[in-house]
Every structure is written in C-alpha cells, then in structure tokens.
Protein backbone atom coordinates (compact mmCIF):
# COMPACT_ATOMS: atom_id res chain seq x y z
CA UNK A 1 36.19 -75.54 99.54
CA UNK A 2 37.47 -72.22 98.74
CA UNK A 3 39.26 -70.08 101.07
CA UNK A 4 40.31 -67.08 101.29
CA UNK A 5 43.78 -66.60 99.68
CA UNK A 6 46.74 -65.08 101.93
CA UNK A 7 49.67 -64.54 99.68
CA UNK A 8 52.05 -65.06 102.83
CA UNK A 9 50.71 -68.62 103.75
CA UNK A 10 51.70 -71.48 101.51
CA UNK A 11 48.30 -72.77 99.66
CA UNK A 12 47.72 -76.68 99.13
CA UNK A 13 45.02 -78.28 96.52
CA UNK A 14 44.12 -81.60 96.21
CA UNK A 15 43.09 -83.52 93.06
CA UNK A 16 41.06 -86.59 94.40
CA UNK A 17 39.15 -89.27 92.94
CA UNK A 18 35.39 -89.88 93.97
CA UNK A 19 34.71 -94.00 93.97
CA UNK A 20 31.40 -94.30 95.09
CA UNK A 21 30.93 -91.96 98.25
CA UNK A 22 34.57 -91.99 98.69
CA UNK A 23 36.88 -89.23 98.08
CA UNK A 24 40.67 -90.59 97.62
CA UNK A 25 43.65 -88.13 97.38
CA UNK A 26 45.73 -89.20 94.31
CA UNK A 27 48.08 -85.39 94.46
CA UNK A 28 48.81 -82.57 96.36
CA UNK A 29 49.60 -79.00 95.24
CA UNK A 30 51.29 -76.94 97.03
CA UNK A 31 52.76 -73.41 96.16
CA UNK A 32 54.49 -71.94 98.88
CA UNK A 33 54.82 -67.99 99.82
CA UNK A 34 57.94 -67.89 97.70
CA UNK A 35 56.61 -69.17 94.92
CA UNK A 36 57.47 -72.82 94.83
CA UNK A 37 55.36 -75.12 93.05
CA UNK A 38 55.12 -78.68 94.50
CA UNK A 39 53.13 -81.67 93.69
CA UNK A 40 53.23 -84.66 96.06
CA UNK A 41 52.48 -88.15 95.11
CA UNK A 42 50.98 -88.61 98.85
CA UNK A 43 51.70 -92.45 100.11
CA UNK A 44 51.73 -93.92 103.46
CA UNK A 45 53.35 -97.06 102.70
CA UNK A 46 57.07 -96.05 103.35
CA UNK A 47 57.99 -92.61 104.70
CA UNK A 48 61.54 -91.79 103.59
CA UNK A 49 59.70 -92.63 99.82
CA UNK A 50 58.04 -88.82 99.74
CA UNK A 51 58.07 -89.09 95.87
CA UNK A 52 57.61 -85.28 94.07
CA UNK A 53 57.95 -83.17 91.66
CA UNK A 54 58.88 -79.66 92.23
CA UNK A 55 59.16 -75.79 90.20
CA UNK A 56 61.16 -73.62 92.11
CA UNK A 57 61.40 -70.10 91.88
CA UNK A 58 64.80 -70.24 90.72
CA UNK A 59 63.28 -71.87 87.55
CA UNK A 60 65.04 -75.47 88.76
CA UNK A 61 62.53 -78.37 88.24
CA UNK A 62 63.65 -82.00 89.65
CA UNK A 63 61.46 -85.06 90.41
CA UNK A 64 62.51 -86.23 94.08
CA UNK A 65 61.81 -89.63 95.77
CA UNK A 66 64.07 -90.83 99.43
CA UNK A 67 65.92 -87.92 99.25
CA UNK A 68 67.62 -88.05 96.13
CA UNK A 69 66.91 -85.60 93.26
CA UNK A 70 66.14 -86.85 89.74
CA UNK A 71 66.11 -84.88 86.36
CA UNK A 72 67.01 -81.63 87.17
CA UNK A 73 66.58 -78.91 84.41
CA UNK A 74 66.64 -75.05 84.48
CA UNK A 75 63.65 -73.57 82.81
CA UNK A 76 62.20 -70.07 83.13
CA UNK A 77 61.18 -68.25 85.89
CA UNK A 78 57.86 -68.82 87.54
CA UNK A 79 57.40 -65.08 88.02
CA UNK A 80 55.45 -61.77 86.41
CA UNK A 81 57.50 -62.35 83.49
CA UNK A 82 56.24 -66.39 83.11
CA UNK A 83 55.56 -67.09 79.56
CA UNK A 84 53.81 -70.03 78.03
CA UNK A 85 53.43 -73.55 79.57
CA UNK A 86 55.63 -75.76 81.53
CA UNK A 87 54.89 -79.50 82.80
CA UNK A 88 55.73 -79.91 86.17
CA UNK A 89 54.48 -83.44 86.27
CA UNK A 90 52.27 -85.82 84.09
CA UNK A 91 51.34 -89.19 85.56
CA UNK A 92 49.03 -91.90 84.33
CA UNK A 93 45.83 -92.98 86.49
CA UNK A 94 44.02 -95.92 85.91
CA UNK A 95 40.00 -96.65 87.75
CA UNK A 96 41.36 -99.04 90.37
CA UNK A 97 44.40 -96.77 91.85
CA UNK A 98 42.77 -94.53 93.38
CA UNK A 99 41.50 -97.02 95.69
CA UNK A 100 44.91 -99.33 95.90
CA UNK A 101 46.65 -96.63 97.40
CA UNK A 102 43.69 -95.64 99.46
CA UNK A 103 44.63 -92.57 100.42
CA UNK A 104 41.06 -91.09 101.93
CA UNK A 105 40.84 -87.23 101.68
CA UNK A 106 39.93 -84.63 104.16
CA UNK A 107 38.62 -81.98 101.78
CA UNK A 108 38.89 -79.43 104.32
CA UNK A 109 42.69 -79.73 104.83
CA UNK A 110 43.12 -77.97 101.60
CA UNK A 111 42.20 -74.39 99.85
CA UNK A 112 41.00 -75.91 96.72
CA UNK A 113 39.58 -79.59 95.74
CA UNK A 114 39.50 -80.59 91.82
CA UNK A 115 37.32 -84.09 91.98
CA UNK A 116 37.34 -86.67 89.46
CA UNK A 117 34.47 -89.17 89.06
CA UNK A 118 35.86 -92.68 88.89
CA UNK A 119 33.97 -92.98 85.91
CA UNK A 120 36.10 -90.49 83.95
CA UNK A 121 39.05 -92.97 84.35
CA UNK A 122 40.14 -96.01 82.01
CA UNK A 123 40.56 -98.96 83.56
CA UNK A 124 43.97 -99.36 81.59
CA UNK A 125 47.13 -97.83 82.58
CA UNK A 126 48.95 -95.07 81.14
CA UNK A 127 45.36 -94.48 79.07
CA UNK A 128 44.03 -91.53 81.03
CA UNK A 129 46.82 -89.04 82.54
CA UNK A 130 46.83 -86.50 85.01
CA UNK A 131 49.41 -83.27 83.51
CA UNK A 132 49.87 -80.54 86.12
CA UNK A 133 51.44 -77.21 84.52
CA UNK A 134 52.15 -73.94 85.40
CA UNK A 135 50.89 -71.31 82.60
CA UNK A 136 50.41 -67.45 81.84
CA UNK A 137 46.78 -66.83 82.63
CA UNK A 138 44.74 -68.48 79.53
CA UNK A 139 47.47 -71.00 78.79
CA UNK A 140 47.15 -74.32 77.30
CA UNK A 141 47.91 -77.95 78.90
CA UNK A 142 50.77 -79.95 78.10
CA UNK A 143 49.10 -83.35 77.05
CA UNK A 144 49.46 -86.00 74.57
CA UNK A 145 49.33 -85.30 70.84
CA UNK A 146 46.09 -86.67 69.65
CA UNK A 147 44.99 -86.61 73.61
CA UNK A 148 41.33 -85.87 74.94
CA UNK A 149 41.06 -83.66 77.30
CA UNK A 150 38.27 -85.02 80.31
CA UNK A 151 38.22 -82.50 83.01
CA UNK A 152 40.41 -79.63 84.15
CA UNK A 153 41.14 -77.33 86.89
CA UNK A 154 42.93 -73.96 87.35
CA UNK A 155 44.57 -72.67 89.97
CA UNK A 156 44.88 -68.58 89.73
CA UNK A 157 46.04 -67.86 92.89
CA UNK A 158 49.31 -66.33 91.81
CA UNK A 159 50.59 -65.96 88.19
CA UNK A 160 51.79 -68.31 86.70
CA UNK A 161 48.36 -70.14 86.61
CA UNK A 162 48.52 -74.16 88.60
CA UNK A 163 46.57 -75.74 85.46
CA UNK A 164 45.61 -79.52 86.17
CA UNK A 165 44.35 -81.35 83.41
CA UNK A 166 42.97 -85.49 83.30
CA UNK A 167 43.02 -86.51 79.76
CA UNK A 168 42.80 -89.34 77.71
CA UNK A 169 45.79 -90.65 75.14
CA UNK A 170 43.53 -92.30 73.37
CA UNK A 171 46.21 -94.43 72.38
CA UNK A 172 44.85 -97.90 71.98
C-alpha cells in the first residue's frame, strides 16, 4: 500500500516476510514529523522489552531495549545537508524466524510494505541480514564486504532516503 504522504504525520513501513500465504512483520519503520528515524524489533512476548534502534534529528543514534539506552554515538545530521550513508541497524534473519516470533502483519496499518519471500532467506543464522540506512538520494547500503545483495527497498519520503536492504554474507 502506498499512501499519500503528509509531512506533518509520522509515516510507518513494515518489512515482512511472506511464508506461504502468510505475511509476518519482522521491523517497523517509523520516521516521525521531526525527523526521527526509528526501527522497532516488534515482539509481543514481554512489553517493557520494546527493543530499537533509533536516528534522531539531533544526529544521536542509540539501540534501546526495557528502557535503557545502549551505544550511543553522535553522527551527522539527518537533514538537507545529509551526506553519504549511515546504518541505523543491521540484523541477521534466518527462514524459520519469521514464523517463531509470529508476528502476523496488517499491511494496511502502514504507508509502505517491503515483502520478502521466505525463499530469499538462509536457513542459517547470521547468513542473510537485514541493514536499514539512511542515505542522500542514490546512496549505497551498508552491508557486508563480499555480501550479496537479495532485495531492497527505498524509502524517499523525506531526504535522507530510509534504504532497507536483505543481503547475503555469503560467509560460509
């Protein structure tokens, strides 16, 4: 689905996993009006975990999990002035996750949907990865050396560019 983009209304994409005729959330995206770049991890199992990873317009980026912030750095601006690439999160998927977690998606509770085919997945961990960045418009993905890039989505909405990219380490 693709709506209609109001720059004053915070937009949320989904990157789900099609097993069969199921559709499983694995991440949410959200960029808020400000300019905040979010991606949730979404799990029901406890729900003071909330584990993220987050871009804020101040140019802080921190993973986040029961409250407590993790590995905070100060990088550039995500503004009209955003140069380059940064990783705001890379996170290995293997086939049967998607599924363990079971998180089933509602397509239409989000702006955009980037689907992955099971089948694109390696059944071993920390083989295929999921890298969201934020980029200058035509920027490349922050991956692996030697990695494979599967299947990729970009988010233009606002500059920079939300670019989510599956890949494969190929690392045996």
């Amino acid at each position: 689905m693709n709506r209609q983009v109001n720059k004053k209304q915070k937009r949320i994409y989904a990157v789900v996993v099609r097993d069969n005729k199921q559709l499983f959330l694995f991440l949410s995206i959200c960029r808020t009006p400000q300019g905040d770049v979010y991606v949730n991890f979404p799990r029901n199992h406890n729900p003071n975990f909330n584990p993220h990873s987050s871009y804020h317009t101040s140019g802080q980026h921190h993973q986040k999990s029961f409250g407590h912030k993790a590995m905070v750095r100060y990088r550039q601006k995500p503004d009209a002035n955003f140069r380059s690439t940064e990783n705001v999160i890379t996170t290995g998927i293997a086939s049967d996750e998607p599924r363990a977690i079971n998180m089933p998606c509602q397509t239409t509770d989000f702006h955009e949907v980037f689907e992955i085919p099971v089948s694109e997945l390696r059944p071993e961990k920390y083989r295929t990865m999921i890298s969201v960045d934020i980029t200058e418009a035509g920027g490349k993905p922050i991956i692996t050396p030697g990695g494979r890039v599967v299947r990729q989505a970009i988010f233009k909405d606002e500059i920079p560019w939300i670019l989510v990219t599956v890949f494969d380490t190929n690392l045996r």
